[in-house]
C-alpha atoms as a PDB file:
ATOM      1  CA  UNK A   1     -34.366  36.557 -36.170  1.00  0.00           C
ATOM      2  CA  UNK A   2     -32.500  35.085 -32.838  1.00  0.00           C
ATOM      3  CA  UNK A   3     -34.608  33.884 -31.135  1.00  0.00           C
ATOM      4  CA  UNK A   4     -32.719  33.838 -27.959  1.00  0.00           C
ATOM      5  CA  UNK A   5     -31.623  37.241 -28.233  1.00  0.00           C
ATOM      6  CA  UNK A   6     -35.513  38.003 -28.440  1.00  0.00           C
ATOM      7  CA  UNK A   7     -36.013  36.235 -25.595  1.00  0.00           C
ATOM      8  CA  UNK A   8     -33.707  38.211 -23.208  1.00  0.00           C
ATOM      9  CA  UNK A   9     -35.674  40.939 -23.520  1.00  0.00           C
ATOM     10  CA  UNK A  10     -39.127  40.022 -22.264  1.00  0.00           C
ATOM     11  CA  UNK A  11     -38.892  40.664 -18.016  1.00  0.00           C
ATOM     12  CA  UNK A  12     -41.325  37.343 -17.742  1.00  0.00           C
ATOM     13  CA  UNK A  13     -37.965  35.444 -19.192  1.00  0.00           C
ATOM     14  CA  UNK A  14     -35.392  37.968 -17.612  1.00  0.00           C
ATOM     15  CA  UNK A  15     -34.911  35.019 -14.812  1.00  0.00           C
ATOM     16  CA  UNK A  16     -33.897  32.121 -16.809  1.00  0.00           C
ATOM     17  CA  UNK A  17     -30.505  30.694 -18.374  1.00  0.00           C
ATOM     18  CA  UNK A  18     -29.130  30.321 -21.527  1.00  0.00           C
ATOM     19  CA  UNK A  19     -30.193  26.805 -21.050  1.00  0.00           C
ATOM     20  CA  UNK A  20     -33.609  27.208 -20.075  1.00  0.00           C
ATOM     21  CA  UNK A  21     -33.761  29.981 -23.085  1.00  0.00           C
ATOM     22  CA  UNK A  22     -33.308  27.333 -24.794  1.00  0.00           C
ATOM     23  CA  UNK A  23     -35.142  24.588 -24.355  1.00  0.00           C
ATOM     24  CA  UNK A  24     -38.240  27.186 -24.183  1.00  0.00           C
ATOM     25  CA  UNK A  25     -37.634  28.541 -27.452  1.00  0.00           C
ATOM     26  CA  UNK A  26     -37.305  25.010 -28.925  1.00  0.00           C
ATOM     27  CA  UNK A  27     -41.297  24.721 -27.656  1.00  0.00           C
ATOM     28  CA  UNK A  28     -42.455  28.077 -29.004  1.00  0.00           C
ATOM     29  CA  UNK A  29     -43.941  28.491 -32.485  1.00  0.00           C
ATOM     30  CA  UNK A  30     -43.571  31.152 -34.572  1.00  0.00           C
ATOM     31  CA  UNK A  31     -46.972  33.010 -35.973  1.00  0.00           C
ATOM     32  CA  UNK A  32     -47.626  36.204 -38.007  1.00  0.00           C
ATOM     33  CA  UNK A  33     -50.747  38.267 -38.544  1.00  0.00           C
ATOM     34  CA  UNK A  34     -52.151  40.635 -40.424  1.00  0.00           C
ATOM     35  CA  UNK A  35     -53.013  44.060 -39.583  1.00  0.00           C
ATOM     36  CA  UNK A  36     -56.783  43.225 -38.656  1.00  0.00           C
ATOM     37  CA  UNK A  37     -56.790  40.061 -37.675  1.00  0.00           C
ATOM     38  CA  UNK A  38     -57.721  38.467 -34.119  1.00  0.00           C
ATOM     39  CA  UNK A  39     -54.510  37.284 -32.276  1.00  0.00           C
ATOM     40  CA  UNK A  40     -57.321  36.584 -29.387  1.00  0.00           C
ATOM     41  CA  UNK A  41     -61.192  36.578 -29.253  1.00  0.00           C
ATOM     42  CA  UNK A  42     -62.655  37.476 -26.167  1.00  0.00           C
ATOM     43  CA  UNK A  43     -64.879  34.679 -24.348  1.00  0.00           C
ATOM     44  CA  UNK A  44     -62.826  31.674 -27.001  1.00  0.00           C
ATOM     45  CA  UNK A  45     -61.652  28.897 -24.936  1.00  0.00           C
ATOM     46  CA  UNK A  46     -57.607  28.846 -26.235  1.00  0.00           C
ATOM     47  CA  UNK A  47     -54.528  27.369 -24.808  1.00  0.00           C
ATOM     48  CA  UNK A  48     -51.485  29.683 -25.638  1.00  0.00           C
ATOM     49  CA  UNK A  49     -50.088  32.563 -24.307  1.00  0.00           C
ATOM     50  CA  UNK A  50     -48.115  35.237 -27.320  1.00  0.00           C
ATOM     51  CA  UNK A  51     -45.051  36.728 -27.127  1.00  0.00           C
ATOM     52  CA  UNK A  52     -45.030  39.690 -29.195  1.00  0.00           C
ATOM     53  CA  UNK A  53     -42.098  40.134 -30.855  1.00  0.00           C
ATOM     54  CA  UNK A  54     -43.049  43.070 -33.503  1.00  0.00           C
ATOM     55  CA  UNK A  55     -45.638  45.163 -33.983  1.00  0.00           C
ATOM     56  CA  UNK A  56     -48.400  47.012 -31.953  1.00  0.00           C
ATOM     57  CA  UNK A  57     -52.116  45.190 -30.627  1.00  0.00           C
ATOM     58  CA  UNK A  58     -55.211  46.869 -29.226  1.00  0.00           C
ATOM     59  CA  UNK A  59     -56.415  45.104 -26.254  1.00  0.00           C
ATOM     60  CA  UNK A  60     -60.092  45.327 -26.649  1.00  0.00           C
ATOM     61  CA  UNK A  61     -62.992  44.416 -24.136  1.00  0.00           C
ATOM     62  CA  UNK A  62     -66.793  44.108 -24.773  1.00  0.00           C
ATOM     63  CA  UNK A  63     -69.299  45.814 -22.404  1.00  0.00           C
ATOM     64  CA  UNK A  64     -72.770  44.169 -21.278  1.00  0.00           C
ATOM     65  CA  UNK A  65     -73.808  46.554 -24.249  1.00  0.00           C
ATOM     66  CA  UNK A  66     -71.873  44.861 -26.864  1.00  0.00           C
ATOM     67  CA  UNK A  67     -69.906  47.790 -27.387  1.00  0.00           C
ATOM     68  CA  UNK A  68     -66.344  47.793 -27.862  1.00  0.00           C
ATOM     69  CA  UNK A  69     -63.306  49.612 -26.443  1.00  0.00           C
ATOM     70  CA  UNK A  70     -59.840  49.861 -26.167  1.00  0.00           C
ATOM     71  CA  UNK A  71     -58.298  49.432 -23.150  1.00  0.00           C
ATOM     72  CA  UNK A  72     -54.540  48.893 -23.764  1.00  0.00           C
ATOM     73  CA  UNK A  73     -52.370  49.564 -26.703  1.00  0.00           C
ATOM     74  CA  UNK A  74     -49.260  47.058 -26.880  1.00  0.00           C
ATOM     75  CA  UNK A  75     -45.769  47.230 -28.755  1.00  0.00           C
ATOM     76  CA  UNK A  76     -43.219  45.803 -29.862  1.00  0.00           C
ATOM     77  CA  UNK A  77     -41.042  48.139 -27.510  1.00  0.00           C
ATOM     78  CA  UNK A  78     -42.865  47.089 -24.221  1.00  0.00           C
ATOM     79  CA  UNK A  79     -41.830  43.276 -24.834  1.00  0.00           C
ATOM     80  CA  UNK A  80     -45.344  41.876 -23.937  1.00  0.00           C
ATOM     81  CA  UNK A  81     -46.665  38.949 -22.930  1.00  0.00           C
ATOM     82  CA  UNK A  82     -50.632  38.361 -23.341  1.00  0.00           C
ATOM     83  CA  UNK A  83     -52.869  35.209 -22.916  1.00  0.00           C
ATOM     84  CA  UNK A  84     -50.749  33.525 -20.225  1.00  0.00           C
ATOM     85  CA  UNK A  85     -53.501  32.920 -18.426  1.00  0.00           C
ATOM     86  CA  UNK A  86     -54.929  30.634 -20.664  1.00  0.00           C
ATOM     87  CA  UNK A  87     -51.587  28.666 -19.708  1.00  0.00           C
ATOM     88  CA  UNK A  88     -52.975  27.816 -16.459  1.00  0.00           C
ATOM     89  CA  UNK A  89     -56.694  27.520 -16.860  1.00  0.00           C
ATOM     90  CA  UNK A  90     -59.258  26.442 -19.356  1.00  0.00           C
ATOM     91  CA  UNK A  91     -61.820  29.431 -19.500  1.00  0.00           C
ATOM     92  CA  UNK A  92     -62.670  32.012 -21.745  1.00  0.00           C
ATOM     93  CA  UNK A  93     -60.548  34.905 -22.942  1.00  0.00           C
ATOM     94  CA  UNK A  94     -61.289  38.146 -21.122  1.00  0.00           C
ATOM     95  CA  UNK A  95     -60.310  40.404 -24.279  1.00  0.00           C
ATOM     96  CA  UNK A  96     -59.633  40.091 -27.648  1.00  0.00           C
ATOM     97  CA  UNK A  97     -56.211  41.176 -28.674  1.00  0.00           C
ATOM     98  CA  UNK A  98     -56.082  42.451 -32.408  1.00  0.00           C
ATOM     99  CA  UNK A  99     -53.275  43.285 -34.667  1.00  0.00           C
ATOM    100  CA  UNK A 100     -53.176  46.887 -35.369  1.00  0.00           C
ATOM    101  CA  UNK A 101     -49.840  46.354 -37.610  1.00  0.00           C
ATOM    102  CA  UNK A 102     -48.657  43.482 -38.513  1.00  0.00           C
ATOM    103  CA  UNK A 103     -47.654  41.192 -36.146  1.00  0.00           C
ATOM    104  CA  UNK A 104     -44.835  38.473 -35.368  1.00  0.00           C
ATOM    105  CA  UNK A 105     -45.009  36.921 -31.887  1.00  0.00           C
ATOM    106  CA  UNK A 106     -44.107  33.415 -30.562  1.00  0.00           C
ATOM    107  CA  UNK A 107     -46.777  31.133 -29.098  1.00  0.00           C
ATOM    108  CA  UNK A 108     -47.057  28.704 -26.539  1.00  0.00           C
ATOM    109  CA  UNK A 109     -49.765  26.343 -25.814  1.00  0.00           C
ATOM    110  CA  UNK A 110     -50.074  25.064 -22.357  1.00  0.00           C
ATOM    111  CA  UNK A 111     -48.979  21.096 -23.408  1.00  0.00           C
ATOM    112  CA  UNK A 112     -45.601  22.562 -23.850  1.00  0.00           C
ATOM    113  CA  UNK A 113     -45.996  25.300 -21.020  1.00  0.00           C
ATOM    114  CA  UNK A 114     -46.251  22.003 -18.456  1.00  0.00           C
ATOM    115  CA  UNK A 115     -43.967  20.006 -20.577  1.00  0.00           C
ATOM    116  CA  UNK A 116     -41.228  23.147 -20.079  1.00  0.00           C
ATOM    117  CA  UNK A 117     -42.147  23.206 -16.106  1.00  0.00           C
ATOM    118  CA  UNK A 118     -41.883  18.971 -15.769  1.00  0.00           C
ATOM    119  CA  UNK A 119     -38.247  19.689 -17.512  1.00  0.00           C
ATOM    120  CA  UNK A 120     -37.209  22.973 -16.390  1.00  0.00           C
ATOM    121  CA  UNK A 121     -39.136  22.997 -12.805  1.00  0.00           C
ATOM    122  CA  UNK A 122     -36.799  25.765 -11.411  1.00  0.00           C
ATOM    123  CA  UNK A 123     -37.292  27.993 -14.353  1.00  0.00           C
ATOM    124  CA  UNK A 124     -41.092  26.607 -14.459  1.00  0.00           C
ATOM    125  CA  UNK A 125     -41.398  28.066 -10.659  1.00  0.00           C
ATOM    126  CA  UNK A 126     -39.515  31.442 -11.699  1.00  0.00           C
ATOM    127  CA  UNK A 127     -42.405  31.633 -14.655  1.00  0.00           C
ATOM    128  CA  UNK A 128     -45.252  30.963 -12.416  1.00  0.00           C
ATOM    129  CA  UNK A 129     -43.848  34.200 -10.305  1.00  0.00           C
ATOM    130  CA  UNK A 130     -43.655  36.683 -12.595  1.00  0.00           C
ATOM    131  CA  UNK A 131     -46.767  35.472 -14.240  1.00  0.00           C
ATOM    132  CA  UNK A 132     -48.662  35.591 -10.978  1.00  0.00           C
ATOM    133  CA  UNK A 133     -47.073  39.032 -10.228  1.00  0.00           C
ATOM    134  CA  UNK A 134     -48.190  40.543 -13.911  1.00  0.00           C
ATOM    135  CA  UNK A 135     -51.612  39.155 -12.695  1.00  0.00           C
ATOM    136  CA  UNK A 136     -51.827  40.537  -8.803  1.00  0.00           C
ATOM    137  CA  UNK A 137     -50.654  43.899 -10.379  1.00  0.00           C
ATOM    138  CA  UNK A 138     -53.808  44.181 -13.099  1.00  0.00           C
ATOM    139  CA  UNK A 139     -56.316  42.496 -10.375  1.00  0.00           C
ATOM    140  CA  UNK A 140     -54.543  45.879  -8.614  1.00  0.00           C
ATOM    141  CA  UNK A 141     -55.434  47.843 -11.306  1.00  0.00           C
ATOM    142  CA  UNK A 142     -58.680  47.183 -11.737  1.00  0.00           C
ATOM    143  CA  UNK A 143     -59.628  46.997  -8.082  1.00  0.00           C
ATOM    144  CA  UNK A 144     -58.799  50.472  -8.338  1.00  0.00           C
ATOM    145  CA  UNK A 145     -60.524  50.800 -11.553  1.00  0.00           C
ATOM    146  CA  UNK A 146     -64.166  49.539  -9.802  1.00  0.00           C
ATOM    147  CA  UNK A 147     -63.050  51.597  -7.093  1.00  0.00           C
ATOM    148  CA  UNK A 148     -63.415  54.821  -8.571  1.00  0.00           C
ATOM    149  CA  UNK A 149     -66.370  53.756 -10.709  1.00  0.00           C
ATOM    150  CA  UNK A 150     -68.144  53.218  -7.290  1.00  0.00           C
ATOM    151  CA  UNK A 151     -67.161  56.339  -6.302  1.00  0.00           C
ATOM    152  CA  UNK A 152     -68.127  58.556  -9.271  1.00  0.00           C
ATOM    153  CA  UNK A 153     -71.404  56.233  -9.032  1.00  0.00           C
ATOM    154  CA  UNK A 154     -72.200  57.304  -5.727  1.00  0.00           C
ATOM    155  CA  UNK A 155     -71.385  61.237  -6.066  1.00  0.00           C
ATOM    156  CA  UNK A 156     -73.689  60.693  -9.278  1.00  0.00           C
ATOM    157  CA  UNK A 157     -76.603  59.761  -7.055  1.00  0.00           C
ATOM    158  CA  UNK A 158     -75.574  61.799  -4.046  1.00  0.00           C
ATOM    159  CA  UNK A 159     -75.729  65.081  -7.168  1.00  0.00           C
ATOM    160  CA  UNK A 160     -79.456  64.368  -8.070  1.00  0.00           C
END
């Protein structure tokens, strides 16, 4: 697999150099999974952020019930990115992320994350963007999300 030719493809990368290509892909490890396996466990305290470069995840949240749904399916095709938050703080996971096929991505840990940005602060600053903008558009989302949960809530009430 080239790696840098993988890299080209992901939009959160779509801003950098050859160079910075890189250098980043010099810092990112290679791990497979199973089809079953945890790539993340919701409310673990990790440090890396996945590329996924083949195969399809469910994202899957927990309610206050302890049940379990799906809320996002993820391919190959879509050129995700998942757990980059965890490259900025320290807190828990908000979802697991499970391999539904198996899966190839390329990890990063946030040592090498700041490491890349103390090197590469340019490219580090053109990261931080798009990562912040993937993040503004799901708080978006599910602002909208509690939005209409209110509002079904309410004509629930208002009905009986």
């Amino acid at each position: 697999m080239e790696i840098i030719k993988a890299l080209k493809d992901f939009p959160l990368l779509s801003q950098l150099d050859d160079n910075e290509l890189t250098a980043l892909s010099n810092l990112l490890i290679k791990e497979e999974f199973e089809k079953g396996m945890n790539i993340i466990t919701e409310n673990d305290i990790d440090k890396e952020m996945y590329l996924l470069i083949s195969g399809t995840v469910d994202v899957i949240k927990t309610t206050i019930y302890g049940d379990k749904f799906v809320c996002a399916t993820l391919d190959d095709k879509m050129h995700c990115v998942f757990g980059e938050m965890a490259l900025i703080d320290n807190d828990k996971r908000s979802a697991t992320v499970l391999a539904k096929t198996n899966c190839m991505t390329l990890k990063m840990d946030s040592d090498a994350f700041n490491l890349y940005c103390t090197n590469y602060p340019k490219a580090g600053i053109s990261l931080l963007k798009l990562m912040n903008i993937n993040l503004i558009r799901n708080l978006r989302a599910e602002n909208e999300n509690l939005r209409l949960v209110y509002q079904a809530l309410i004509e629930e009430i208002e009905s009986n």
